[in-house]
Protein backbone atom coordinates (compact mmCIF):
# COMPACT_ATOMS: atom_id res chain seq x y z
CA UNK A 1 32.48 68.01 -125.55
CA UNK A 2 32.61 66.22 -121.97
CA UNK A 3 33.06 62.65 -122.22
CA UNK A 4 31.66 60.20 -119.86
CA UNK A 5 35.16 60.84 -116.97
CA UNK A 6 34.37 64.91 -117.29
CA UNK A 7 30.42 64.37 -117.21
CA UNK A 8 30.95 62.67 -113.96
CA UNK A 9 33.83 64.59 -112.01
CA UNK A 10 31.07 67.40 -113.05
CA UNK A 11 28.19 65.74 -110.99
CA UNK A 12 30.91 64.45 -108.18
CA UNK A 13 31.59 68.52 -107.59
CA UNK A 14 27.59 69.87 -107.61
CA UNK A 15 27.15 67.04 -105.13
CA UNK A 16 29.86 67.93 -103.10
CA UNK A 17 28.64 71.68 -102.72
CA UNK A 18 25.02 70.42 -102.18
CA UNK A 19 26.88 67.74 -98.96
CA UNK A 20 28.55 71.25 -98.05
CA UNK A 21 25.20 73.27 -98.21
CA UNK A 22 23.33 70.28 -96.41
CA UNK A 23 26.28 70.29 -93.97
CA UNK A 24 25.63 74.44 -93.52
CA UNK A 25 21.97 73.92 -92.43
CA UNK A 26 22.57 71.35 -89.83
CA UNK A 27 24.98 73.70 -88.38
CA UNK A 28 22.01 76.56 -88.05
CA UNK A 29 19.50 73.96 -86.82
CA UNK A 30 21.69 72.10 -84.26
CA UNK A 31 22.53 75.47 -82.79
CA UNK A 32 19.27 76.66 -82.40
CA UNK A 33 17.77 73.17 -81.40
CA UNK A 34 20.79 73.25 -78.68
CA UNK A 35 21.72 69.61 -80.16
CA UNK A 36 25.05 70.21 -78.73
CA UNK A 37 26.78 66.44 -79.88
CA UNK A 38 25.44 66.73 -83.19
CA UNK A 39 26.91 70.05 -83.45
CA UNK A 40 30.32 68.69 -82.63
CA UNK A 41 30.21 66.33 -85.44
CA UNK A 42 29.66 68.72 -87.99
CA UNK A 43 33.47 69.70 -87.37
CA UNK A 44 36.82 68.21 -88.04
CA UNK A 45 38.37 67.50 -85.69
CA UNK A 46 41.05 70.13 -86.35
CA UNK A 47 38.75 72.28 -86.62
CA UNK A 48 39.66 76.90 -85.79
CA UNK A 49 37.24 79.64 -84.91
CA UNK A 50 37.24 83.29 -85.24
CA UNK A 51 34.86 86.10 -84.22
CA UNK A 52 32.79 84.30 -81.96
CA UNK A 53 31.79 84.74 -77.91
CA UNK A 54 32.02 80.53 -78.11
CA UNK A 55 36.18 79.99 -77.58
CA UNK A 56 38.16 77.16 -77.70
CA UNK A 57 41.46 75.93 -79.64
CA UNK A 58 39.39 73.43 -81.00
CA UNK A 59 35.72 71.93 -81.92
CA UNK A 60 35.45 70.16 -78.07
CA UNK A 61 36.04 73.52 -76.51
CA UNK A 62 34.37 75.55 -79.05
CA UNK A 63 31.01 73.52 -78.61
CA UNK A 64 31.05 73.41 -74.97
CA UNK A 65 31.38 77.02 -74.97
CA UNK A 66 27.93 77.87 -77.11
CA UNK A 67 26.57 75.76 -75.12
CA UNK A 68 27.66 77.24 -71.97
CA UNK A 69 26.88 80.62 -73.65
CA UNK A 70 23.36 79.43 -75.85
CA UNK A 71 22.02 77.46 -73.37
CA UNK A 72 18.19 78.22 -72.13
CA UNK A 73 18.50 81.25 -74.97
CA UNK A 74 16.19 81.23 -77.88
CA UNK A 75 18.18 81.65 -80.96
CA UNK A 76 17.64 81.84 -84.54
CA UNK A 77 20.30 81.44 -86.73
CA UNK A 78 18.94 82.62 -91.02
CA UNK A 79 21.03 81.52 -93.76
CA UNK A 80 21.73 82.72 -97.04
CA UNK A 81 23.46 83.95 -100.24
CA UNK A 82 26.04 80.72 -100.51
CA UNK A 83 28.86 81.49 -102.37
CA UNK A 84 30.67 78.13 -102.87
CA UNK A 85 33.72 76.93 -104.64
CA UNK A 86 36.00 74.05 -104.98
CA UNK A 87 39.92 74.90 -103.86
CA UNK A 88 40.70 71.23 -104.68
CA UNK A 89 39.28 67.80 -104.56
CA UNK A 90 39.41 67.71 -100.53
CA UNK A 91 38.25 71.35 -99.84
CA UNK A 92 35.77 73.49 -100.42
CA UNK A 93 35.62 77.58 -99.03
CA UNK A 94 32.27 79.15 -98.69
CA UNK A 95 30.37 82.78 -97.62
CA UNK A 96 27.05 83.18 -95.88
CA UNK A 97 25.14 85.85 -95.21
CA UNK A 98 23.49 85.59 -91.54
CA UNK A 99 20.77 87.10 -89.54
CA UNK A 100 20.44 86.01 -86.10
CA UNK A 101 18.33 86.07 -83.23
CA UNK A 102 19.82 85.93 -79.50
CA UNK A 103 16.98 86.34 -76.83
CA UNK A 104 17.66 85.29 -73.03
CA UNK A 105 16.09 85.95 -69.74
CA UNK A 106 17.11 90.00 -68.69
CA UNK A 107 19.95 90.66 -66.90
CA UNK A 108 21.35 87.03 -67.30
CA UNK A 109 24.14 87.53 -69.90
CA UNK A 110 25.66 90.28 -72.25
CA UNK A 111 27.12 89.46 -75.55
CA UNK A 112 30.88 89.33 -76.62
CA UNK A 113 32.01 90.95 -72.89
CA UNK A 114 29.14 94.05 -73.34
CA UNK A 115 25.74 93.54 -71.01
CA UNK A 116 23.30 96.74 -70.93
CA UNK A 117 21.00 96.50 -67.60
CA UNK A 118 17.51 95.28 -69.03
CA UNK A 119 19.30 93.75 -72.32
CA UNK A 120 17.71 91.01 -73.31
CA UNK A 121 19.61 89.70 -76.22
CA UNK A 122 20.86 90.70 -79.90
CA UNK A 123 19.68 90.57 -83.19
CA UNK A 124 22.80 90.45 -85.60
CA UNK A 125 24.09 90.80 -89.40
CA UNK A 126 27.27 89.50 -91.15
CA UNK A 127 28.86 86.57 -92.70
CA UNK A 128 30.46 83.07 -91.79
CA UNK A 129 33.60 82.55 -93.77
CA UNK A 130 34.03 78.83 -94.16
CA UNK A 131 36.70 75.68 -95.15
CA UNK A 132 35.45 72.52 -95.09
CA UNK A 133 37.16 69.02 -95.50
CA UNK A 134 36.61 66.01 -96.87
CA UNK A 135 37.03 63.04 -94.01
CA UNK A 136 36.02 60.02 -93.52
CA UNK A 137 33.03 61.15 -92.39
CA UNK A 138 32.31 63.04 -95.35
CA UNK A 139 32.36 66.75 -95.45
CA UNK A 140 33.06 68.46 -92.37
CA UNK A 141 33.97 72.70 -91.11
CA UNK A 142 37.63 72.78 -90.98
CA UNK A 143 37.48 76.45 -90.27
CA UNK A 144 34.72 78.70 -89.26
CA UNK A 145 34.73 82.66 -88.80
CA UNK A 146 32.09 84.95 -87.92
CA UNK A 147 32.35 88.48 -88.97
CA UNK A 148 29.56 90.78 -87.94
CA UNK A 149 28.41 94.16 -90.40
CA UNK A 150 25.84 95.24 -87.25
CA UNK A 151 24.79 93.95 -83.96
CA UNK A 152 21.75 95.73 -82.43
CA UNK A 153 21.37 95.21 -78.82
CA UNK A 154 17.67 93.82 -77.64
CA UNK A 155 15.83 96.02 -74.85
CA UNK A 156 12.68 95.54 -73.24
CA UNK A 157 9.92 93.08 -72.38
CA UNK A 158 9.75 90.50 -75.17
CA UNK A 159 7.06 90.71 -77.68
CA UNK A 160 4.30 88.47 -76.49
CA UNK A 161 4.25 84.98 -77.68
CA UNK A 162 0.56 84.37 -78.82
CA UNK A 163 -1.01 81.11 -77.32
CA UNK A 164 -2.50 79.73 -80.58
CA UNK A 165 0.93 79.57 -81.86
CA UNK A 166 2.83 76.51 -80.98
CA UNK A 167 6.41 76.48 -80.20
CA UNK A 168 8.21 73.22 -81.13
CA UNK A 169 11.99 72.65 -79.97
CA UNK A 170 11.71 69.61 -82.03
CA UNK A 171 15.63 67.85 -81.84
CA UNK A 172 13.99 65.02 -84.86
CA UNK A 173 15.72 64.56 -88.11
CA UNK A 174 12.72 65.19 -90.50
CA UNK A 175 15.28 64.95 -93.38
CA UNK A 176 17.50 61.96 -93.58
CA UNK A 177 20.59 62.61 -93.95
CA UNK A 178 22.19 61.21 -96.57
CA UNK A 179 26.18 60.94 -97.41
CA UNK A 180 28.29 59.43 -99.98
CA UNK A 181 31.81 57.75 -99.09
CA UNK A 182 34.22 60.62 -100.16
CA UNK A 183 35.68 58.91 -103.54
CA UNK A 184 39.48 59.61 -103.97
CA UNK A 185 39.74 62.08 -107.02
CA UNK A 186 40.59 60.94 -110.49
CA UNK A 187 44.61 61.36 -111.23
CA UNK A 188 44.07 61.41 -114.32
């Protein structure tokens, strides 16, 4: 039976993977709102990267690099699948399974060092492998790495965008978002 110390160090950890899956969508809309500060305080700031055409040693240089790279693209960046688990108190390691959508103007950019005349973007498959930390802040990416099953090259006119459909690039917070102070865990 879970006493009273046990039911709540139970609840502390399902909120802590909700923060973390909270933290994971933020990522995916900052990135393809091109909110490029907000994106850099999703990280900590020790934060390492792997797989990506973004580089940098760190979150700074990583960030300025999407945008640098994502900038005046339309991307769209599906989530899903979370796999989730506690290492201890402070960390938390994650999988998720991605689908994204890189379109830019023709001719303008390749992806990862490979441009095709006429390519117009990339629609990709694959995971992020993820550490995050709890900081001050509350939960943040310590590490993130993108590794990519398929990456099909876009050709061709876009499809038409059809004028009763509205486009928003809305950069609002519809959700609040909503934090706890990280609690130091129970030594006993």
């Amino acid at each position: 039976m879970i006493g009273a110390a046990g039911t709540e160090a139970a609840v502390r950890r399902l909120w802590d993977l909700e923060a973390v899956r909270q933290l994971k969508a933020r990522y995916a809309r900052y990135v393809d709102q091109q909110r490029w500060d907000d994106l850099r305080g999703l990280f900590a700031d020790d934060a390492r990267f792997e797989g990506f055409w973004a580089k940098g040693d760190g979150p700074d240089e990583f960030v300025a690099s999407a945008r640098q790279n994502l900038t005046g693209s339309l991307t769209v960046h599906t989530l899903g699948q979370s796999e989730l688990a506690h290492v201890d108190d402070w960390t938390i390691r994650g999988t998720w399974a991605l689908i994204d959508y890189l379109e830019w103007e023709p001719g303008t950019r390749g992806y990862r060092g490979v441009e095709y005349p006429g390519q117009r973007g990339v629609r990709g498959y694959g995971y992020y492998e993820e550490e995050y930390a709890l900081t001050a802040a509350g939960w943040r990416i310590r590490f993130l790495r993108l590794t990519r099953l398929r990456i099909d090259p876009l050709f061709g006119p876009p499809e038409p965008r059809h004028p009763d459909f509205v486009e928003l690039r809305d950069d609002s917070d519809w959700v609040p978002i909503v934090g706890v102070a990280p609690v130091a865990p129970d030594a006993g």
